[in-house]
Protein backbone atom coordinates (compact mmCIF):
# COMPACT_ATOMS: atom_id res chain seq x y z
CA UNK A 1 0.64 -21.69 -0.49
CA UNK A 2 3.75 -22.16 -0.47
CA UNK A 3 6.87 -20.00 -0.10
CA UNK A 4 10.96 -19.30 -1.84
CA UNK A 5 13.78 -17.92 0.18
CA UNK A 6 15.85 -15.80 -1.75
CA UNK A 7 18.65 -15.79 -0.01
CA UNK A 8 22.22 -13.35 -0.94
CA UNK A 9 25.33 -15.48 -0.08
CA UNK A 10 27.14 -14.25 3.41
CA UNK A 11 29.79 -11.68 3.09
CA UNK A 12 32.86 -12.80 0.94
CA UNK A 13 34.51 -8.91 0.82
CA UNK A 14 38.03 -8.83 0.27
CA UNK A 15 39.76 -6.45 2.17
CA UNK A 16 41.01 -2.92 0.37
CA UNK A 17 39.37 -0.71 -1.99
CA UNK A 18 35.98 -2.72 -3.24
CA UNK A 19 35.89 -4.20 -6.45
CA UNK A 20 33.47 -5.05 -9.22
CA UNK A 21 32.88 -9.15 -8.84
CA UNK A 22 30.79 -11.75 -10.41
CA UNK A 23 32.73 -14.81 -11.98
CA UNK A 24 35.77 -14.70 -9.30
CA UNK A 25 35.23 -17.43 -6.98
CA UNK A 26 35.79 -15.71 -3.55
CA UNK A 27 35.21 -17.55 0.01
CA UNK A 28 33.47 -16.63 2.49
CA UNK A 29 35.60 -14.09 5.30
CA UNK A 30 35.18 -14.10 8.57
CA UNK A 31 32.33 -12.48 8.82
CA UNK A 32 30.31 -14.45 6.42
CA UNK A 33 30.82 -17.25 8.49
CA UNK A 34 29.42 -16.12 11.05
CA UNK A 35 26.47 -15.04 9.38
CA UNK A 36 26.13 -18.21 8.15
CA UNK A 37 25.77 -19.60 12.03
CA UNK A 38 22.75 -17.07 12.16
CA UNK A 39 21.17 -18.61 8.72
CA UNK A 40 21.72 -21.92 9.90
CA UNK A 41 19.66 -21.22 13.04
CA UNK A 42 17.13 -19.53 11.10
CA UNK A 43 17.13 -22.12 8.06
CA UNK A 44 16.17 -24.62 11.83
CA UNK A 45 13.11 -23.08 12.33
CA UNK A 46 11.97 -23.47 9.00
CA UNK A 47 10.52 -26.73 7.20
CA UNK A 48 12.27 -26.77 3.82
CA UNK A 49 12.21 -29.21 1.29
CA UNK A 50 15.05 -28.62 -1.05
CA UNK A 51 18.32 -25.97 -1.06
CA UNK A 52 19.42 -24.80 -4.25
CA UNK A 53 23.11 -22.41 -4.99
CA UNK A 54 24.65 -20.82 -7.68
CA UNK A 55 27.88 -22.73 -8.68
CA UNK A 56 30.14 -20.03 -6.98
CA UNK A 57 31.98 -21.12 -3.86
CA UNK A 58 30.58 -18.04 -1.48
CA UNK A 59 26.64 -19.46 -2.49
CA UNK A 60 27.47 -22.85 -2.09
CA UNK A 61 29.28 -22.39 1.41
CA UNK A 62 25.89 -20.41 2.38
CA UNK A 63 23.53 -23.09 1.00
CA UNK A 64 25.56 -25.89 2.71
CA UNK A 65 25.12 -24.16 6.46
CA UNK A 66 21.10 -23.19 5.32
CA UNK A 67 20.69 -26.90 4.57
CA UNK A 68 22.90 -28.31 7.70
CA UNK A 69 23.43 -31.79 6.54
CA UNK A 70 19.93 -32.44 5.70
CA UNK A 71 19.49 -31.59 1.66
CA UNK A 72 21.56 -32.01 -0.77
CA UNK A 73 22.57 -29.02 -2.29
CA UNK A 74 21.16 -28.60 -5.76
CA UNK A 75 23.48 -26.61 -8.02
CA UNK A 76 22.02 -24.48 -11.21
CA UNK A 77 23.85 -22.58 -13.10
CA UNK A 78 21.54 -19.85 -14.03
CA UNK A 79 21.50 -18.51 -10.67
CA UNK A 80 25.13 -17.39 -11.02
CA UNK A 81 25.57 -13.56 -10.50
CA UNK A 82 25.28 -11.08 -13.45
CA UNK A 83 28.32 -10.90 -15.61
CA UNK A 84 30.32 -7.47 -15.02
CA UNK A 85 31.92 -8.22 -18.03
CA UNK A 86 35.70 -6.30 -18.53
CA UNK A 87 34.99 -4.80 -15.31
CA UNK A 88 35.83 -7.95 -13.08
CA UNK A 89 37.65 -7.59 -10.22
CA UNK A 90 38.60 -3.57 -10.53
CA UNK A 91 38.33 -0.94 -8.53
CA UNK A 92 35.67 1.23 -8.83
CA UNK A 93 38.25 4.10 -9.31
CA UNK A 94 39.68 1.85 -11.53
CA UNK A 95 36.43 1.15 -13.60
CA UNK A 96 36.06 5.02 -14.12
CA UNK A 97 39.29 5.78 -15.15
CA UNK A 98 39.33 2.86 -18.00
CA UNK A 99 35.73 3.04 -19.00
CA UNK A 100 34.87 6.29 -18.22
CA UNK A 101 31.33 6.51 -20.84
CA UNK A 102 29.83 2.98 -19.92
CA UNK A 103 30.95 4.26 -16.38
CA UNK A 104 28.82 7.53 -16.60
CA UNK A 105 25.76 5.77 -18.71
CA UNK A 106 25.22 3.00 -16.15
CA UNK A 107 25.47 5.37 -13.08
CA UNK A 108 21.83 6.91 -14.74
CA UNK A 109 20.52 3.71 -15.67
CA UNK A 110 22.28 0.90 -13.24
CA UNK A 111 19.24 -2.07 -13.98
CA UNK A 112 19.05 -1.41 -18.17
CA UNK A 113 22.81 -0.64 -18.82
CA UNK A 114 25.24 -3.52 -18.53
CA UNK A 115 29.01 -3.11 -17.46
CA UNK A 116 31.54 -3.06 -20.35
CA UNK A 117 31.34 -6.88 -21.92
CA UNK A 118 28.66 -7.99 -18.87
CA UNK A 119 24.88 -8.42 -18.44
CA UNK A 120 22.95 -5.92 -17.36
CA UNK A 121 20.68 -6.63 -13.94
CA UNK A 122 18.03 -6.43 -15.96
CA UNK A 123 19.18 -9.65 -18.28
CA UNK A 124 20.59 -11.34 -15.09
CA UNK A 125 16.97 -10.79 -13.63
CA UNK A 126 15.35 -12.26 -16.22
CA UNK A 127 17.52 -15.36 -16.21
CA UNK A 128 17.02 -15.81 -12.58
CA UNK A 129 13.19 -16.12 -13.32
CA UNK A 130 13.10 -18.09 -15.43
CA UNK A 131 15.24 -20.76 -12.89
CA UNK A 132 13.25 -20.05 -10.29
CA UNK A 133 10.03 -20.49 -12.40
CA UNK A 134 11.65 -23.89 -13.62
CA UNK A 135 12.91 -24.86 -9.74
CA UNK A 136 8.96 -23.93 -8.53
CA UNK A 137 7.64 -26.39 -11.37
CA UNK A 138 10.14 -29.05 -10.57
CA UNK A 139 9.49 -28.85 -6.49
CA UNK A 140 7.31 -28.80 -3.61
CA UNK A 141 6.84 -26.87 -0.19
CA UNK A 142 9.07 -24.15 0.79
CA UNK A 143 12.28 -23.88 -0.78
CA UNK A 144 15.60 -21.85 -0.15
CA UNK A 145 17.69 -20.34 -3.12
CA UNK A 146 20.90 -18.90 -2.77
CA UNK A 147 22.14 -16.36 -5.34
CA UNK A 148 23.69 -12.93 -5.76
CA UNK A 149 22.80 -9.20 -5.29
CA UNK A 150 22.98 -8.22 -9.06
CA UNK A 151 21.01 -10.57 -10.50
CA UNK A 152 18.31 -10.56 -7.34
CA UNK A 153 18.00 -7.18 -7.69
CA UNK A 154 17.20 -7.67 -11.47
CA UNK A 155 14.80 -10.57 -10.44
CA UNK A 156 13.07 -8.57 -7.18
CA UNK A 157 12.10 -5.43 -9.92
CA UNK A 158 10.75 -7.77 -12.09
CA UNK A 159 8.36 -9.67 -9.38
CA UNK A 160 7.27 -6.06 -8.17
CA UNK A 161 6.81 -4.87 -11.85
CA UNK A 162 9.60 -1.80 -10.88
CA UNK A 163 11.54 0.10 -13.42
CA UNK A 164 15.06 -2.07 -13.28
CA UNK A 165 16.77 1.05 -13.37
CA UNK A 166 15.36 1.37 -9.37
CA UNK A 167 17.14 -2.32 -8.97
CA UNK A 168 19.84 -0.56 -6.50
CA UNK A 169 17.09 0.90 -4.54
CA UNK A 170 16.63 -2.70 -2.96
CA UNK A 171 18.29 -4.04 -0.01
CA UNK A 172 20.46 -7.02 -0.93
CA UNK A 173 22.98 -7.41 2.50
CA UNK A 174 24.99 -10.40 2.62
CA UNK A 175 23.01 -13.16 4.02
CA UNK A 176 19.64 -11.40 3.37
CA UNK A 177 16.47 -13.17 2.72
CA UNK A 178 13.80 -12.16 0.41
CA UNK A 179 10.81 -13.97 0.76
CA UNK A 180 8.24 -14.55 -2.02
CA UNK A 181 5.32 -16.43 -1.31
CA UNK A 182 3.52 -18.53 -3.63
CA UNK A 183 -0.34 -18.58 -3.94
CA UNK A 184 -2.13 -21.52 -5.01
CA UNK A 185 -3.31 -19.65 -8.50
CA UNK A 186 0.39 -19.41 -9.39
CA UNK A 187 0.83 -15.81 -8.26
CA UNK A 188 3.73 -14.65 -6.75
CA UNK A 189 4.12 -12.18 -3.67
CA UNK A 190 7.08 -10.63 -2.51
CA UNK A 191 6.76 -10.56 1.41
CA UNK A 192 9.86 -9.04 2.45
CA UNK A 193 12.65 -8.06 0.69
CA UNK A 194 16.76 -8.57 1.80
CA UNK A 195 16.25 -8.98 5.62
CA UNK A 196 19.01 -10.59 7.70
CA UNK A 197 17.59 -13.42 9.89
CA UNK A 198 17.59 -11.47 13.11
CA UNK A 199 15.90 -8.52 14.00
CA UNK A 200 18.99 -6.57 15.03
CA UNK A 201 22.57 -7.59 14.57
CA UNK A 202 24.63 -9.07 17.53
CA UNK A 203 27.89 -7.60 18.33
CA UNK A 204 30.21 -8.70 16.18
CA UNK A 205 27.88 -7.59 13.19
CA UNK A 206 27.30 -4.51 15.05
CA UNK A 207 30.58 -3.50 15.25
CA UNK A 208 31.24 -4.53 11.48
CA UNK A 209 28.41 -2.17 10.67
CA UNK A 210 30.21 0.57 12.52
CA UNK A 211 33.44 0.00 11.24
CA UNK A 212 32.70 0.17 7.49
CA UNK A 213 30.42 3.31 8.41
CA UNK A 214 33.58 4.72 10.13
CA UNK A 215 31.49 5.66 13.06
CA UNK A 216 33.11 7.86 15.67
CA UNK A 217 33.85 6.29 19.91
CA UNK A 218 32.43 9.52 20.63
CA UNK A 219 28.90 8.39 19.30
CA UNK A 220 29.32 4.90 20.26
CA UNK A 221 29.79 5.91 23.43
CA UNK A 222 26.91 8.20 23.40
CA UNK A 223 24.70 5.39 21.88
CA UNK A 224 25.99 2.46 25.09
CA UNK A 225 25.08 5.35 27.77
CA UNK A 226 21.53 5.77 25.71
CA UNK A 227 21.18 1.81 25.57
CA UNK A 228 21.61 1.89 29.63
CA UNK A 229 19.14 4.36 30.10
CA UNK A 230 16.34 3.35 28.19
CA UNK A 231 16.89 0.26 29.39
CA UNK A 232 16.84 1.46 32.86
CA UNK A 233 13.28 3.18 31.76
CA UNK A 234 11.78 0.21 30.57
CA UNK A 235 12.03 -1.34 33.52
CA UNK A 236 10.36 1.25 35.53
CA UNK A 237 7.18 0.54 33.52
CA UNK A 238 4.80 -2.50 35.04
CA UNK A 239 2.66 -4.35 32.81
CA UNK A 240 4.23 -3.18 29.74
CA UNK A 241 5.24 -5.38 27.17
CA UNK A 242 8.60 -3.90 25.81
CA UNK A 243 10.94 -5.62 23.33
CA UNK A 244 13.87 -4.73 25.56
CA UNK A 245 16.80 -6.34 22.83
CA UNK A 246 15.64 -4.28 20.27
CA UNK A 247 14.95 -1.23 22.23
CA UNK A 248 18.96 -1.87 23.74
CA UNK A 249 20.09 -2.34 19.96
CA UNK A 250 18.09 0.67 18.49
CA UNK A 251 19.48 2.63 21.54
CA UNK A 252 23.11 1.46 20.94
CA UNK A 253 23.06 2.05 17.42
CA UNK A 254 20.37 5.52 16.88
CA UNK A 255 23.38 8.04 16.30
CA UNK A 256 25.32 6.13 14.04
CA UNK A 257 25.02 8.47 11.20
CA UNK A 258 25.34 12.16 13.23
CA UNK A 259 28.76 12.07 12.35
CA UNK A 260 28.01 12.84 8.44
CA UNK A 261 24.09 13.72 7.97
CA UNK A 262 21.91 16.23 8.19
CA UNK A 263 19.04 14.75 8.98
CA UNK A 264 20.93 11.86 10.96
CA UNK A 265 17.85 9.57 11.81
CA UNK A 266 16.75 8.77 8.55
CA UNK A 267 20.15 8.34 7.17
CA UNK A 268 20.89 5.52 9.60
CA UNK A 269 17.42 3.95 9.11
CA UNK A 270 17.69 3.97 5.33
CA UNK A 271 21.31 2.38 6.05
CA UNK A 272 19.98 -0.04 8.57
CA UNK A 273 16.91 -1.18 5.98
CA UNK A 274 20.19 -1.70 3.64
CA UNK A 275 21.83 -3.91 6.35
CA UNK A 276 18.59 -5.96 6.27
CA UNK A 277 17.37 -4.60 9.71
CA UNK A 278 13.76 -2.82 8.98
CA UNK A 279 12.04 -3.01 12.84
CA UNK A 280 15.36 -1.28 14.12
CA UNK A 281 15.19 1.38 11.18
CA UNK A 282 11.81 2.03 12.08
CA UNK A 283 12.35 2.99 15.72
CA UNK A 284 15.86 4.55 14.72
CA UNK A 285 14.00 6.88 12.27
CA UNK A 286 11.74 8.77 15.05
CA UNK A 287 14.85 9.08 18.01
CA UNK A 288 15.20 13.15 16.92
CA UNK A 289 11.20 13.64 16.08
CA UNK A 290 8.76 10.90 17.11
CA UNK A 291 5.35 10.56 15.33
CA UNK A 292 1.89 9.60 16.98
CA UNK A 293 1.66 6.17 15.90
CA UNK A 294 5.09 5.16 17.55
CA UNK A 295 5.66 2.23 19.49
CA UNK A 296 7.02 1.94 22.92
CA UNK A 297 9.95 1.24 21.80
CA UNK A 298 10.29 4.42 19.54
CA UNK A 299 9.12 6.43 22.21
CA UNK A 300 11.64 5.20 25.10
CA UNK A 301 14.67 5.47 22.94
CA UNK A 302 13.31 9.16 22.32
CA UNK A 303 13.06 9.93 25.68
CA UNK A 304 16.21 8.29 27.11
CA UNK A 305 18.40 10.44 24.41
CA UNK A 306 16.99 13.42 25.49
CA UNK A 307 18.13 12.76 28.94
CA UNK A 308 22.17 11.93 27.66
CA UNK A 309 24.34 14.77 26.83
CA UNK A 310 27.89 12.67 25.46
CA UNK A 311 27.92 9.98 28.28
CA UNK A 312 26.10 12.37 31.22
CA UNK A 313 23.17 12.37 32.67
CA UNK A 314 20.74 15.22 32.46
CA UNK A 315 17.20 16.18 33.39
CA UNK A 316 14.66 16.68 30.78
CA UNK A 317 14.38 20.27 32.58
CA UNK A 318 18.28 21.15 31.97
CA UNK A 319 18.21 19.52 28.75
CA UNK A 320 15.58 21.70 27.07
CA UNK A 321 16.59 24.64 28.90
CA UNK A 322 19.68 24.68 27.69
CA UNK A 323 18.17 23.80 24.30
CA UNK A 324 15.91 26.13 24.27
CA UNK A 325 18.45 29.09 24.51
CA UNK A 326 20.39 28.01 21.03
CA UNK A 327 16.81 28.24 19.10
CA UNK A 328 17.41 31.85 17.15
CA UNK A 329 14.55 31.16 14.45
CA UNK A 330 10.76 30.96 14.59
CA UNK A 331 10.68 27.81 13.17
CA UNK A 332 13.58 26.63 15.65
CA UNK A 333 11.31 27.57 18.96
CA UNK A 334 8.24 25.77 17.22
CA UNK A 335 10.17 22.43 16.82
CA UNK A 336 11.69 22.77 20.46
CA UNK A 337 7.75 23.13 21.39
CA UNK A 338 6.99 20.25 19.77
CA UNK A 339 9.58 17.89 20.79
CA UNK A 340 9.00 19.28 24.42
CA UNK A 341 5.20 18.70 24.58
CA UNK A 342 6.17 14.99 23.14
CA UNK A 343 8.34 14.18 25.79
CA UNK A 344 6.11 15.80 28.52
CA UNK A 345 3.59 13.55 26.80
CA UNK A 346 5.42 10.20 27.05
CA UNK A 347 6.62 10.77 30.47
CA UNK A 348 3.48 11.67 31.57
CA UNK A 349 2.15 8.65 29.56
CA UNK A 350 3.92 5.83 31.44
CA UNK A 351 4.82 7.69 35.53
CA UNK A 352 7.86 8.65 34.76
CA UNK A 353 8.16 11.89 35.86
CA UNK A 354 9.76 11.09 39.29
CA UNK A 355 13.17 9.60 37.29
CA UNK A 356 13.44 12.24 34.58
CA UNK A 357 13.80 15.25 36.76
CA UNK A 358 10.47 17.15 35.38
């Protein structure tokens, strides 16, 4: 077997409102080159035999730091992004306001309905198979091949036999790898789908995440103090194997979208699977209501936000007691139950009773 790296160029945003861009030949910002440092590590660990890039400058500047000096970067043209046509570089406001029915149609069917004078994702997809198809006959081993969200997203529906209209239902971050592996009957498997090269994002990305998600100090604050104390649980647990960076990420990062959801944990894991970082959405997903398969991680990021109130310390006593008095509804008691009995359990599960003021 062998295996393709589908790989999204790093970030190339221009700053302002964000526009509609396919043929503009952007560089990468500052932050896309320092997710390029993090492919370049990655693209280390791996034993490929050829790079290839779109022709645009922001996939060619990615494919250069994946192949580090030792490929020569193989340029097709067919792996250019999907044409948006009359909408190229405009606003999105903009966009509405001058083509206000192509607007409308392709907001109900974003894979099948092309932008005024473009491609659709759907077309771009089907372009992009047919290079890759051509690249696979014409190489051996693993390969990397840097492209562009549209027409990935065209290509990914098309490998999973989806509906291209779900094409904006895939993760695509900047610098995200989609890996398709490549069995020796010819089939093709799609392993993993737009994740970034590291399980959770260091600070700099961490704090770009927050930024563009307009994330309150309040709740980052809340999140560091959370991050200390499961921490500080973890290591009260002996012979436990406990993936402490990611349970200090997932901590630092759980609340991120309390500021403007409902349900708050599985908006920020459905927006960290869209920043290409699936184990963190996973634990992130159970911090309010944990499930019985969870993994120590899940469960000590549970427990250590139930003991911060803002920045403070609390017992688990004063914290549900004082919980329990704002529950007005049946089904408000019976879900303060239930989140009590878990936390009795994983206390109870790993000695920690003696730290958590039960």
């Amino acid at each position: 077997m062998r295996r393709v790296f589908l790989i999204r160029h790093c970030s190339a945003e221009i700053e302002g409102p964000r526009r509609c861009v396919s043929k503009t030949d952007l560089p990468l910002n500052t932050i896309g080159e320092h997710q390029v440092n993090r492919l370049k590590i990655w693209a280390g660990k791996k034993q490929l035999t050829a790079v290839y890039s779109s022709p645009l400058l922001r996939a060619r500047q990615t494919a250069e730091a994946i192949s580090n000096g030792k490929h020569q970067i193989q340029i097709c043209e067919e792996l250019r992004e999907m044409d948006v046509g009359l909408w190229e570089n405009m606003s999105f406001d903009e966009i509405r306001k001058s083509f206000p029915d192509d607007y409308a149609i392709r907001a109900e069917h974003p894979g099948t309905h092309p932008p005024s004078g473009g491609e659709s994702m759907a077309h771009a997809g089907e372009r992009l198979k047919i290079a890759i198809s051509e690249i696979i006959a014409g190489t051996e081993g693993d390969i990397a091949v840097v492209t562009h969200s549209g027409a990935s997203r065209g290509f990914l529906c098309m490998v999973q036999e989806k509906n291209p209209d779900d094409a904006m239902k895939l993760p695509q971050p900047s610098g995200g790898i989609s890996t398709i592996t490549i069995e020796t009957n010819g089939k093709w498997n799609l392993d993993s789908i737009g994740e970034m090269p590291d399980r959770f994002p260091d600070e700099l990305l961490k704090q770009w995440i927050f930024d563009r998600n307009a994330v309150p100090g309040i709740t980052r604050d809340h999140g560091a103090a959370v991050a200390k104390k499961a921490s500080e649980l973890a290591s009260k647990i002996p012979n436990t194997s406990v993936d402490l960076e990611l349970l200090f990420s997932a901590a630092e990062m759980h609340d991120m979208s309390r500021h403007n959801a409902e349900n708050h944990a599985e908006a920020a894991a459905k927006l960290l699977i869209f920043e290409g970082y699936p184990k963190l959405a996973e634990i992130i997903s159970q911090h309010h209501d944990i499930t019985p398969v969870a993994g120590i991680e899940a469960e000590l990021l549970y427990l250590a936000d139930k003991m911060i109130s803002g920045t403070a310390v609390v017992s688990i006593n004063q914290r549900f007691s004082e919980s329990r008095k704002k529950c007005k509804t049946p089904q408000a008691v019976a879900a303060w139950e239930r989140r009590y009995t878990d936390t009795i359990n994983i206390i109870e599960r790993y000695n920690l009773a003696y730290i958590c003021g039960v």
